[in-house]
PDB file of N, CA and C in Angstrom:
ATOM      1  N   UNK A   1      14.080  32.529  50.895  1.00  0.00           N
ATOM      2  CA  UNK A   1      15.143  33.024  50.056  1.00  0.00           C
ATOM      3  C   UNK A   1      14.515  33.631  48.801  1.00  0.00           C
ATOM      4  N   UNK A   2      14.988  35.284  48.551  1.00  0.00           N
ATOM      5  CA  UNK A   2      14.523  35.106  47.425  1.00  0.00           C
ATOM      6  C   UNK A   2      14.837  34.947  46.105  1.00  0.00           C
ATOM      7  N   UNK A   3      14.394  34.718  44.865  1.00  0.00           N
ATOM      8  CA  UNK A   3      15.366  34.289  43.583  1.00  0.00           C
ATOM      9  C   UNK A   3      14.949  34.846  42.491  1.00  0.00           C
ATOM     10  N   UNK A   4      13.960  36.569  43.552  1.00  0.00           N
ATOM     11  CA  UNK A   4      13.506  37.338  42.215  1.00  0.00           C
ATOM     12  C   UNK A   4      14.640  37.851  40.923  1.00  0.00           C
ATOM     13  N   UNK A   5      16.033  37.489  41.438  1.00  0.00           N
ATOM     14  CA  UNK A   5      17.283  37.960  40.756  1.00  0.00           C
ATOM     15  C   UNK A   5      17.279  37.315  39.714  1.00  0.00           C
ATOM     16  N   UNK A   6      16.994  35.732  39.745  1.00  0.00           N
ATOM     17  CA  UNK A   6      17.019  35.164  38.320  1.00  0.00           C
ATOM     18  C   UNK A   6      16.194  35.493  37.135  1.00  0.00           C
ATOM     19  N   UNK A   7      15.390  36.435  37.476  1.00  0.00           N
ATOM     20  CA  UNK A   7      14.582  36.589  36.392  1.00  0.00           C
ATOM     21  C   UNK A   7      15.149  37.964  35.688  1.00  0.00           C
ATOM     22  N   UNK A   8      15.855  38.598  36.256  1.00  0.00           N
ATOM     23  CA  UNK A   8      16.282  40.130  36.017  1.00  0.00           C
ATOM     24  C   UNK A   8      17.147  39.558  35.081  1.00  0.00           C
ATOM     25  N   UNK A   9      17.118  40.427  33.357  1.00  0.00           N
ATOM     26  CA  UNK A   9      18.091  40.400  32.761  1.00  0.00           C
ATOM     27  C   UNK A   9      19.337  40.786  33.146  1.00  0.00           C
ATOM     28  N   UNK A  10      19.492  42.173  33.654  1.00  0.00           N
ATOM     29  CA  UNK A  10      21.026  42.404  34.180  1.00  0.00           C
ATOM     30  C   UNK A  10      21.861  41.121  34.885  1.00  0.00           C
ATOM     31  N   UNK A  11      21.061  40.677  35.784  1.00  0.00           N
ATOM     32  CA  UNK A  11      21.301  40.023  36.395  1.00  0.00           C
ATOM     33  C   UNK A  11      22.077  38.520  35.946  1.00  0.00           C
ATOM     34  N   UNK A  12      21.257  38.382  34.943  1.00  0.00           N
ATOM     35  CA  UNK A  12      21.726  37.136  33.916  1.00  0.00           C
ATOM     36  C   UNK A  12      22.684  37.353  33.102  1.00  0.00           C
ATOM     37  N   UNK A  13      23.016  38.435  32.577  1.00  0.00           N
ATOM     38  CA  UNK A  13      23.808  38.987  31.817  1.00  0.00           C
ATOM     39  C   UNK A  13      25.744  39.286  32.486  1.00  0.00           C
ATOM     40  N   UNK A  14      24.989  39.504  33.897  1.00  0.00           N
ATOM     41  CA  UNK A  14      26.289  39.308  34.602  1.00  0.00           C
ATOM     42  C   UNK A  14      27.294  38.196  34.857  1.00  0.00           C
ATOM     43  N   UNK A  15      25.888  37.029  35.397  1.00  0.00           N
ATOM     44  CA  UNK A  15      25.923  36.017  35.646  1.00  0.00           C
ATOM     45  C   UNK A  15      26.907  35.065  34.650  1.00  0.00           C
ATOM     46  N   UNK A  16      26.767  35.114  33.397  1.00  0.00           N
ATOM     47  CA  UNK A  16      27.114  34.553  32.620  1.00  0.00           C
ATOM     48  C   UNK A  16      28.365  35.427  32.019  1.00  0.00           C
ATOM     49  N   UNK A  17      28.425  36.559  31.551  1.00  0.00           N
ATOM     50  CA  UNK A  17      29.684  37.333  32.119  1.00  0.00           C
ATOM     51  C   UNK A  17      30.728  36.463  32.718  1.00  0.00           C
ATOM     52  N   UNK A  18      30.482  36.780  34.402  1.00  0.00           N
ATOM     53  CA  UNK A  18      31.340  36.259  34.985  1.00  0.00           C
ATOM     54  C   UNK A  18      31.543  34.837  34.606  1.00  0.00           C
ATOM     55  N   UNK A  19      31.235  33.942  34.289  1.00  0.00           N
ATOM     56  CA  UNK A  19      31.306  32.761  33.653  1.00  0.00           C
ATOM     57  C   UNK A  19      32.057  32.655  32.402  1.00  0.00           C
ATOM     58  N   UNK A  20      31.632  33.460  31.720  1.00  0.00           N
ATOM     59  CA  UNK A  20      32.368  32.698  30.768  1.00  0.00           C
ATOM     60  C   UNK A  20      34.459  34.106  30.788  1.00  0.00           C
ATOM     61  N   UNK A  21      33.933  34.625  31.959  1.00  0.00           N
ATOM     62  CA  UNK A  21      35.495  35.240  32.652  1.00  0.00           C
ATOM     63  C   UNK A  21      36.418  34.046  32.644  1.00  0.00           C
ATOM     64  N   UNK A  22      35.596  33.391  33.566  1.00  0.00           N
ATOM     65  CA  UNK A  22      35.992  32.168  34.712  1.00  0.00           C
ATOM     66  C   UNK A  22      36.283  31.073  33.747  1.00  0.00           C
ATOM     67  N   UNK A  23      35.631  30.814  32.624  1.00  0.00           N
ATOM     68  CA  UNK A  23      36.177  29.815  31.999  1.00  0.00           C
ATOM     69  C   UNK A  23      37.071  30.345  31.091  1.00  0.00           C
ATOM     70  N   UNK A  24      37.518  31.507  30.847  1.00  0.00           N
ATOM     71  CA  UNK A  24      38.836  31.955  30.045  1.00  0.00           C
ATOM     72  C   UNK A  24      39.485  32.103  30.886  1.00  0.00           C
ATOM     73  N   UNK A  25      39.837  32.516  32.069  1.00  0.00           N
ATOM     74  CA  UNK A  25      41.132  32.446  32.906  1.00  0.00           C
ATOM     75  C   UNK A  25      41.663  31.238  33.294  1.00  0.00           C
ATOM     76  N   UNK A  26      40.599  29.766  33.712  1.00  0.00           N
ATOM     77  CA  UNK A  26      40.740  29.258  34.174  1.00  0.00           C
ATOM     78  C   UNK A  26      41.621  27.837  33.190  1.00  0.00           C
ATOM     79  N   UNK A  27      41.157  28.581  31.981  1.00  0.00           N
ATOM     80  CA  UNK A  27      42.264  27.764  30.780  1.00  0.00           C
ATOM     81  C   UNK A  27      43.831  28.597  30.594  1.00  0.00           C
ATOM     82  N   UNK A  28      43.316  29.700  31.041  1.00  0.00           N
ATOM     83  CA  UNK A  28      44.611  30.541  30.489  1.00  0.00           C
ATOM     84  C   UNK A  28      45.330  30.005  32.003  1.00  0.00           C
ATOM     85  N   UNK A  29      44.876  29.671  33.135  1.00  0.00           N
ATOM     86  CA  UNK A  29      45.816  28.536  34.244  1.00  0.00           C
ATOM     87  C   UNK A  29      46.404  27.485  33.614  1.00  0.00           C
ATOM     88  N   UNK A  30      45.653  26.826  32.656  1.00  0.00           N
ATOM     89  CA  UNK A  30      45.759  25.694  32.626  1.00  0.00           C
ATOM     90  C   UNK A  30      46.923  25.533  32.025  1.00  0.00           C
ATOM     91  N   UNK A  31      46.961  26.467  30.512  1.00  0.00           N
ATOM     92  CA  UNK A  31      48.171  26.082  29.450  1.00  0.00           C
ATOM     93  C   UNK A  31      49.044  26.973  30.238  1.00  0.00           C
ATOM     94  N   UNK A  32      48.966  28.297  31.492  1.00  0.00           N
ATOM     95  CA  UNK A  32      50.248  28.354  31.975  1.00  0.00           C
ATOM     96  C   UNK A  32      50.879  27.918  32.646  1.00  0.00           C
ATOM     97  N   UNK A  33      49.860  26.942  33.611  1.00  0.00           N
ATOM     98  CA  UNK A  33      50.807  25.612  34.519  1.00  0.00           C
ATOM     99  C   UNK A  33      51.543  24.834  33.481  1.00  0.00           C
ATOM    100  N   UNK A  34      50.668  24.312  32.548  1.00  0.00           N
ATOM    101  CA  UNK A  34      50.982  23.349  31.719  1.00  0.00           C
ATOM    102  C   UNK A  34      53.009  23.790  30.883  1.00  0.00           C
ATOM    103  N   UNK A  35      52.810  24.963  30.446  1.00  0.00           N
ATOM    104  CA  UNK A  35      53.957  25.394  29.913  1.00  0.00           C
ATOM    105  C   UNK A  35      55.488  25.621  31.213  1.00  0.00           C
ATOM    106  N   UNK A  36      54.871  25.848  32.179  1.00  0.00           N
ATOM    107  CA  UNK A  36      55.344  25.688  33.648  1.00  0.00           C
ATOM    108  C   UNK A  36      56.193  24.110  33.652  1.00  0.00           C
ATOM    109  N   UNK A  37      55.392  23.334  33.976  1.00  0.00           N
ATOM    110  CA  UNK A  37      55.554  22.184  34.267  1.00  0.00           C
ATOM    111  C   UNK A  37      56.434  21.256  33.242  1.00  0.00           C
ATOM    112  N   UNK A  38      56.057  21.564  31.981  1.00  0.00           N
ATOM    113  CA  UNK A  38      57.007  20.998  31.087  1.00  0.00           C
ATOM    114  C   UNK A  38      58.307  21.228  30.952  1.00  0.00           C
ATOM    115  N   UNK A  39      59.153  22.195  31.972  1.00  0.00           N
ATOM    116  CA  UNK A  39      60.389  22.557  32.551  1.00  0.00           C
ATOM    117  C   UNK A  39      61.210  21.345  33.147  1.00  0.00           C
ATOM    118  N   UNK A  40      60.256  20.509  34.046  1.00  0.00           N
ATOM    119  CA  UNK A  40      60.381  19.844  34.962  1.00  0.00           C
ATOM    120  C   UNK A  40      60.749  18.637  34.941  1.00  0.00           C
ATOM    121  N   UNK A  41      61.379  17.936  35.468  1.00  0.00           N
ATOM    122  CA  UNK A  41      61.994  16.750  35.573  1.00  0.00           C
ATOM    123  C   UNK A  41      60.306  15.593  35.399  1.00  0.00           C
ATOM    124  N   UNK A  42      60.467  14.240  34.334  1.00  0.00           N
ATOM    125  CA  UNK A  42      59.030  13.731  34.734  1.00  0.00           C
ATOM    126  C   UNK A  42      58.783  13.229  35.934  1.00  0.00           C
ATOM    127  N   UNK A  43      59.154  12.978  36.548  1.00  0.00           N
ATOM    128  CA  UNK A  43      58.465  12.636  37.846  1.00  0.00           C
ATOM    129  C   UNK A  43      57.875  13.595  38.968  1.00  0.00           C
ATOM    130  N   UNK A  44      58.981  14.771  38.751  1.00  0.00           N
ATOM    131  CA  UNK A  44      57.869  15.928  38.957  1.00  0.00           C
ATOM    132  C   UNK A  44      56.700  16.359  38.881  1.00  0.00           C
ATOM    133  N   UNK A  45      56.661  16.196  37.397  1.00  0.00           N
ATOM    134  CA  UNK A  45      55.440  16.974  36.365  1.00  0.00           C
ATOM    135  C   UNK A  45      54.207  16.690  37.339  1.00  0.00           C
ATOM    136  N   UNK A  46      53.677  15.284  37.189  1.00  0.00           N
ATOM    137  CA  UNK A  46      52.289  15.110  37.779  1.00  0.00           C
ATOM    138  C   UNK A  46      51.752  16.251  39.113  1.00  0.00           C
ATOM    139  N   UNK A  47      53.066  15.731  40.232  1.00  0.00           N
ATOM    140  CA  UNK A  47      52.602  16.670  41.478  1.00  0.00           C
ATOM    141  C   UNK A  47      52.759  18.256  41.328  1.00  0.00           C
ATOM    142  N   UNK A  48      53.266  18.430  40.794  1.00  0.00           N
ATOM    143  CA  UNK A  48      53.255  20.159  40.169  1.00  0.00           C
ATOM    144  C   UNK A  48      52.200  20.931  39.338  1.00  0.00           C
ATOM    145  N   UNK A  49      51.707  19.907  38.241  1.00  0.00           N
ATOM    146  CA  UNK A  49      50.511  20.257  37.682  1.00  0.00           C
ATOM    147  C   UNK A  49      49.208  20.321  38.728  1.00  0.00           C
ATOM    148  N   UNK A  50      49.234  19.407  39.917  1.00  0.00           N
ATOM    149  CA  UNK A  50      47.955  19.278  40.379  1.00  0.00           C
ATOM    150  C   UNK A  50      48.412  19.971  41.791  1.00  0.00           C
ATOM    151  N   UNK A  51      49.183  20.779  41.922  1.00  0.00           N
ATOM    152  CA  UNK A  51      49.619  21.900  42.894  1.00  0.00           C
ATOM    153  C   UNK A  51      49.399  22.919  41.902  1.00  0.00           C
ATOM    154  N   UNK A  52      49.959  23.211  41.032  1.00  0.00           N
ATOM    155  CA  UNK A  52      49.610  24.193  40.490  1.00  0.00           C
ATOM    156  C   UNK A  52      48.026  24.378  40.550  1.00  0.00           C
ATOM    157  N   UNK A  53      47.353  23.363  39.856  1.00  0.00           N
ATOM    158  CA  UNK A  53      45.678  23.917  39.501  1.00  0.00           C
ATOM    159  C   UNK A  53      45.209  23.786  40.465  1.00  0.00           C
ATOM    160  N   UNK A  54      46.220  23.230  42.332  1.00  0.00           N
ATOM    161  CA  UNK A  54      44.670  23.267  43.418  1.00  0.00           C
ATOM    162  C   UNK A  54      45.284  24.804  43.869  1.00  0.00           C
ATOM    163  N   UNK A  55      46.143  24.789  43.501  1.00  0.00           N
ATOM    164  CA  UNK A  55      46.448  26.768  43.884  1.00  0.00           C
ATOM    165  C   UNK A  55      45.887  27.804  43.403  1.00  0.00           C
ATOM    166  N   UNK A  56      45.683  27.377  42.068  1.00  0.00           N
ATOM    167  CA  UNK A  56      44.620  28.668  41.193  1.00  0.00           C
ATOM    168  C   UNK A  56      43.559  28.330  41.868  1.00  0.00           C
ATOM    169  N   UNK A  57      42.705  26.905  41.920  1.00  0.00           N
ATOM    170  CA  UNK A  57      41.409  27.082  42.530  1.00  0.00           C
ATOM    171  C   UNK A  57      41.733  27.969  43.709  1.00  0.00           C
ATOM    172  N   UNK A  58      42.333  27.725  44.589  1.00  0.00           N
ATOM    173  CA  UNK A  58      41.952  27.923  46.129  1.00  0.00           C
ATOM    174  C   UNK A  58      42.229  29.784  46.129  1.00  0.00           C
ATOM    175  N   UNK A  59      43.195  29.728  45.320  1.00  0.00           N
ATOM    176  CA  UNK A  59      43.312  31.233  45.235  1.00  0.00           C
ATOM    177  C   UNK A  59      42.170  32.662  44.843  1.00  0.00           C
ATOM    178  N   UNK A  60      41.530  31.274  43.694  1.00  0.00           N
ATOM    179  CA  UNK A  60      40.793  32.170  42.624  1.00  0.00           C
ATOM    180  C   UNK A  60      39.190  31.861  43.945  1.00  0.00           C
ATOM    181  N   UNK A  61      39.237  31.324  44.497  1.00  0.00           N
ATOM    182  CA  UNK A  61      37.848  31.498  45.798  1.00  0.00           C
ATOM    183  C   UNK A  61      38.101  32.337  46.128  1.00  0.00           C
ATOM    184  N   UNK A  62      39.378  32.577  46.840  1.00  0.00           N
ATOM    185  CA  UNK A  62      39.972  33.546  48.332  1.00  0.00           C
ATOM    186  C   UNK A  62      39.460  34.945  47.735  1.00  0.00           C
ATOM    187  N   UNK A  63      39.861  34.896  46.205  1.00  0.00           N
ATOM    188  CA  UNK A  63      39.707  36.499  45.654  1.00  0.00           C
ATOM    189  C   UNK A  63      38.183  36.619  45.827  1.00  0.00           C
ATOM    190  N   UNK A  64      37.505  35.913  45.461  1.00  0.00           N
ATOM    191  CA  UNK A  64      35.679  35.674  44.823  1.00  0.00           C
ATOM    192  C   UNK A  64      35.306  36.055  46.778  1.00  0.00           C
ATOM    193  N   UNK A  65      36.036  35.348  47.696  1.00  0.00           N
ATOM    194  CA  UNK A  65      35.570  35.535  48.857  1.00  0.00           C
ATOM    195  C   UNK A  65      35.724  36.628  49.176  1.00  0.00           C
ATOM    196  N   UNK A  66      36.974  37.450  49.146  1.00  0.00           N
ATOM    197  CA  UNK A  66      37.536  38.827  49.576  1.00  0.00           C
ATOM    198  C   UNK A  66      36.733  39.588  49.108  1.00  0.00           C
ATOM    199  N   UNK A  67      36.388  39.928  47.575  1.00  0.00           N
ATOM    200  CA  UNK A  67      35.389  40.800  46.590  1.00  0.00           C
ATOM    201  C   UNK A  67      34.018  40.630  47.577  1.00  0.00           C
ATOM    202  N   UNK A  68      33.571  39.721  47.850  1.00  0.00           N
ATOM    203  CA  UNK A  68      32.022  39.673  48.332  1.00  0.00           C
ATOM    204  C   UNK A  68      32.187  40.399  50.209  1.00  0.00           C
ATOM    205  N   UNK A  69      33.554  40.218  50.094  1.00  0.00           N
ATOM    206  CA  UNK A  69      33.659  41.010  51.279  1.00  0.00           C
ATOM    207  C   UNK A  69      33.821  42.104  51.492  1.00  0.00           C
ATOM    208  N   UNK A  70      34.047  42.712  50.531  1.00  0.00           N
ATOM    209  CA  UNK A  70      34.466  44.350  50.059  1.00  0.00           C
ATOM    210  C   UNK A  70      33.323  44.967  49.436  1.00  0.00           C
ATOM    211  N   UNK A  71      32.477  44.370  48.736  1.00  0.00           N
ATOM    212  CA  UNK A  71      30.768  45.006  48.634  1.00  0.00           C
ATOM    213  C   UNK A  71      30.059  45.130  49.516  1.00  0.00           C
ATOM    214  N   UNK A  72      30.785  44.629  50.974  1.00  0.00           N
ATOM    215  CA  UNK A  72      30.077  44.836  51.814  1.00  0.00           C
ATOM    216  C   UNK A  72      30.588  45.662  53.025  1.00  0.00           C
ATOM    217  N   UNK A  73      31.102  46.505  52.351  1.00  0.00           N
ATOM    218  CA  UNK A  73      31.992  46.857  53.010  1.00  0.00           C
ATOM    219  C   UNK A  73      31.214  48.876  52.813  1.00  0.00           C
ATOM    220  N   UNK A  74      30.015  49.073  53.116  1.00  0.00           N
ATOM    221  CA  UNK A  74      29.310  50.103  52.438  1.00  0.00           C
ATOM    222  C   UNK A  74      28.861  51.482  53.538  1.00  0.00           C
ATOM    223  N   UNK A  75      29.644  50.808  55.031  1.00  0.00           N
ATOM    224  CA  UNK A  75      29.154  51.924  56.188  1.00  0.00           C
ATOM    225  C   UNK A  75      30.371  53.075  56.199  1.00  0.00           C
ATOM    226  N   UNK A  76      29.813  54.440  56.062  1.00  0.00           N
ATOM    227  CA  UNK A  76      31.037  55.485  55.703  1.00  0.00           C
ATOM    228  C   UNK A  76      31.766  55.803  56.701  1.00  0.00           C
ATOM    229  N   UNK A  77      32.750  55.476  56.574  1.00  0.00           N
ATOM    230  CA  UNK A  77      34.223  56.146  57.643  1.00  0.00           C
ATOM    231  C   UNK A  77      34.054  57.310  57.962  1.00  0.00           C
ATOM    232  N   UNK A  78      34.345  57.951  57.022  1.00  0.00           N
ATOM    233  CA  UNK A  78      34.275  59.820  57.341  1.00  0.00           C
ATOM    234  C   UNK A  78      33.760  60.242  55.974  1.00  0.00           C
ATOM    235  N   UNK A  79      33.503  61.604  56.226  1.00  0.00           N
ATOM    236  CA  UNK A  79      32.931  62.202  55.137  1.00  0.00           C
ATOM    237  C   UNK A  79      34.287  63.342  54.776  1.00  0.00           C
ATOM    238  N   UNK A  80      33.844  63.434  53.562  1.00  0.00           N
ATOM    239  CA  UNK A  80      34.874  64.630  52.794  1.00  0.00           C
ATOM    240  C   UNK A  80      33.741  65.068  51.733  1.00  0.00           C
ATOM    241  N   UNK A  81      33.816  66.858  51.718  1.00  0.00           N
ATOM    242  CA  UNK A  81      32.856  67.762  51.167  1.00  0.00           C
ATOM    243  C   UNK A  81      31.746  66.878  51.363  1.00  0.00           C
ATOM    244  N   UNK A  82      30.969  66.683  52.812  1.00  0.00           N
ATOM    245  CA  UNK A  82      29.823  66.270  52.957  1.00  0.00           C
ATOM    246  C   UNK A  82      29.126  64.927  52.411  1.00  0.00           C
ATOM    247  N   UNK A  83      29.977  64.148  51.779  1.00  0.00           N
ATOM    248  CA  UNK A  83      29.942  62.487  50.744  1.00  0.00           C
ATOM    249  C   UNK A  83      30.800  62.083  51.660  1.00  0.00           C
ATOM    250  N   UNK A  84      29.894  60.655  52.166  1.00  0.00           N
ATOM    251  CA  UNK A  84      30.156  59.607  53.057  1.00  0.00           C
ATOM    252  C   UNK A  84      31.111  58.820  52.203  1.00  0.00           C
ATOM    253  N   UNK A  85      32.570  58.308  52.882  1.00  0.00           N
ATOM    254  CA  UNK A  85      33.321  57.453  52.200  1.00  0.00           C
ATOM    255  C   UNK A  85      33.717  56.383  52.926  1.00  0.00           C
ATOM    256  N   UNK A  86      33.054  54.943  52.406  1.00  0.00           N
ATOM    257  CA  UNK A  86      33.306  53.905  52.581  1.00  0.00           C
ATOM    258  C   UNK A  86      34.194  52.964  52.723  1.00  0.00           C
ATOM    259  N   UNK A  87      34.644  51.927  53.172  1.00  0.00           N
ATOM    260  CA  UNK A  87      35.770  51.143  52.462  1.00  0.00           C
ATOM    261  C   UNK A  87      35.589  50.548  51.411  1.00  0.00           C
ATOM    262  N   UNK A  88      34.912  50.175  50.974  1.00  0.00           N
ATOM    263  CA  UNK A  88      34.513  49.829  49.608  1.00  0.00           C
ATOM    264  C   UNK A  88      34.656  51.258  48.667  1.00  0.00           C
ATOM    265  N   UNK A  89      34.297  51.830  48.926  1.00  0.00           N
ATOM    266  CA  UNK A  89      34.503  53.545  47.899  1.00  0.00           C
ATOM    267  C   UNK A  89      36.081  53.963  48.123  1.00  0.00           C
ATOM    268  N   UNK A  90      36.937  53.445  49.073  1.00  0.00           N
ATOM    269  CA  UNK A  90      38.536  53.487  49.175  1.00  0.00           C
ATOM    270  C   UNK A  90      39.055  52.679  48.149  1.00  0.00           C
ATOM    271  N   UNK A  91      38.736  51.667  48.261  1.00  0.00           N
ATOM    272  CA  UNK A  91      39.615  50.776  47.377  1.00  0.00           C
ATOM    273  C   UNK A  91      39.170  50.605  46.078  1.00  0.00           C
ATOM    274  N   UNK A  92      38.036  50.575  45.598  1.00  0.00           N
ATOM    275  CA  UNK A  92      37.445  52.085  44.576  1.00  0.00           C
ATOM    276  C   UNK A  92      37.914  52.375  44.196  1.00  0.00           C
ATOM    277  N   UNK A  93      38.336  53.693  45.014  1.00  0.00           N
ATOM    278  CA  UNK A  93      39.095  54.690  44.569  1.00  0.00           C
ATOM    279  C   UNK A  93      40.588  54.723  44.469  1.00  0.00           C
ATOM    280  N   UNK A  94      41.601  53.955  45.568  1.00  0.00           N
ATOM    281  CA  UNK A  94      42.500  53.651  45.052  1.00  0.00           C
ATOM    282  C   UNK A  94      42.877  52.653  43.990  1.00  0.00           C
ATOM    283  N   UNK A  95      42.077  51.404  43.051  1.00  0.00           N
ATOM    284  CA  UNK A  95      41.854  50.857  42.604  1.00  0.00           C
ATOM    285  C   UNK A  95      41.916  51.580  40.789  1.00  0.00           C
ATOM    286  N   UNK A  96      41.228  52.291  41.147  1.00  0.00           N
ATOM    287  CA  UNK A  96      41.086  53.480  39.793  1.00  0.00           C
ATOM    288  C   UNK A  96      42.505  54.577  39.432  1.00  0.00           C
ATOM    289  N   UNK A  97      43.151  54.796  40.942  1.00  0.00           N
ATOM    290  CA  UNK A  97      44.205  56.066  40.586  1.00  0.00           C
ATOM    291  C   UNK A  97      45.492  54.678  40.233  1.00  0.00           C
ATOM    292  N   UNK A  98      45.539  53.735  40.859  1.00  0.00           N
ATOM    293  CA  UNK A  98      46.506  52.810  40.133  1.00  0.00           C
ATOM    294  C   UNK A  98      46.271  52.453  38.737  1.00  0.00           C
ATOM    295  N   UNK A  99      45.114  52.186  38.019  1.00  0.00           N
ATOM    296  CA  UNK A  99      44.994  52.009  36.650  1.00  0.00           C
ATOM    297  C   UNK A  99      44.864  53.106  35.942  1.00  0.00           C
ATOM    298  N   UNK A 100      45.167  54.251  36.491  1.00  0.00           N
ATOM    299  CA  UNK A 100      45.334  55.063  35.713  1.00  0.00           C
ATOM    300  C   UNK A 100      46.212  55.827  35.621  1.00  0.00           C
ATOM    301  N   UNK A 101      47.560  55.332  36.958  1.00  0.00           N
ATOM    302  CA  UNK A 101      48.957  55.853  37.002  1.00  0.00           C
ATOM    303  C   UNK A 101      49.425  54.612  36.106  1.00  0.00           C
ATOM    304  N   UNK A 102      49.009  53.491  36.086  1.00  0.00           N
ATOM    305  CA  UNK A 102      49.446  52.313  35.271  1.00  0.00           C
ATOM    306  C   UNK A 102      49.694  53.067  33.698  1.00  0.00           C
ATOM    307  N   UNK A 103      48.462  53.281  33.669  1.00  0.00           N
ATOM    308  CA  UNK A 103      48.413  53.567  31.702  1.00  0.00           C
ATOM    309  C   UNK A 103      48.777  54.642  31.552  1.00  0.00           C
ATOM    310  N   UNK A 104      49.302  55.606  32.210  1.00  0.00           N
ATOM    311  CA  UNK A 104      50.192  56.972  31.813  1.00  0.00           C
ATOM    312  C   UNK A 104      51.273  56.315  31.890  1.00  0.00           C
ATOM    313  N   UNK A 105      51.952  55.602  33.007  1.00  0.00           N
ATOM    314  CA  UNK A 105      52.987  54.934  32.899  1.00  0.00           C
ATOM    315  C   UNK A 105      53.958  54.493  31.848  1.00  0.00           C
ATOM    316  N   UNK A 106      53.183  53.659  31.530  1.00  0.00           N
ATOM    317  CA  UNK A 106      52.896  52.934  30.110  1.00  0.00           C
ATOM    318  C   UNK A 106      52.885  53.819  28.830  1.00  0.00           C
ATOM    319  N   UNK A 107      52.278  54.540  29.024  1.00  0.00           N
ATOM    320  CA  UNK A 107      52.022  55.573  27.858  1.00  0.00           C
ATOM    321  C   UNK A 107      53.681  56.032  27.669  1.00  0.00           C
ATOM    322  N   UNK A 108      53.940  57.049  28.498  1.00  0.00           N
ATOM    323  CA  UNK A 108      54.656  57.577  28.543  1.00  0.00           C
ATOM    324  C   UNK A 108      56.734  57.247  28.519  1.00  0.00           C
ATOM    325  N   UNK A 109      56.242  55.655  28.874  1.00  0.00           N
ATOM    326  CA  UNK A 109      57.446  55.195  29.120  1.00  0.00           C
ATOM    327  C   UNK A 109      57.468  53.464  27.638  1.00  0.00           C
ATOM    328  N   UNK A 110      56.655  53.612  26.882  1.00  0.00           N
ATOM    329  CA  UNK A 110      56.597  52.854  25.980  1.00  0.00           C
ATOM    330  C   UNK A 110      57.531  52.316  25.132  1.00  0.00           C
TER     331      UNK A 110
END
């Protein structure tokens, strides 16, 4: 195996990136189950809070799993003007024309 990656700054820089992503979303779960749950009848509360946070976990893998499945996703379908396009370069690309019909959206309808 190799682990010439740990030594690469980019690499570390990502690494921890994504980390400290993961530990701001994973609070911003927390106080929104939490604000969730305080709706709730008490005897509720307990099993709802710990449905709620095994749902973000299991969810927040599925995504981490799907993504590592979509980088790999790099053999070209067809070509257009001679540039090989991928599935990974699709969703890409549709990925990009939604955030950017989003923020005209937005813009425009403010």
């Amino acid at each position: 195996m190799d682990l010439a990656w740990l030594t690469d700054p980019q690499a570390l820089i990502a690494l921890a990136t994504l980390t400290a992503l993961e530990v701001v979303l994973g609070i911003d779960n927390i106080i929104f189950i939490s604000i969730l749950v305080g709706r709730l009848p008490a005897e509720q509360r307990d099993f709802a809070r710990r449905a709620g946070l095994a749902l973000a976990m299991f969810s927040r893998l599925a995504l981490l799993l799907s993504l590592s499945w979509i980088m790999r996703l790099t053999t070209p379908l067809f070509e257009v003007f001679g540039q090989g396009l991928s599935g990974r370069d699709l969703i890409l690309l549709g990925g990009g024309l939604f955030l950017i019909w989003k923020a005209t959206h937005e813009v425009h309808n403010a």
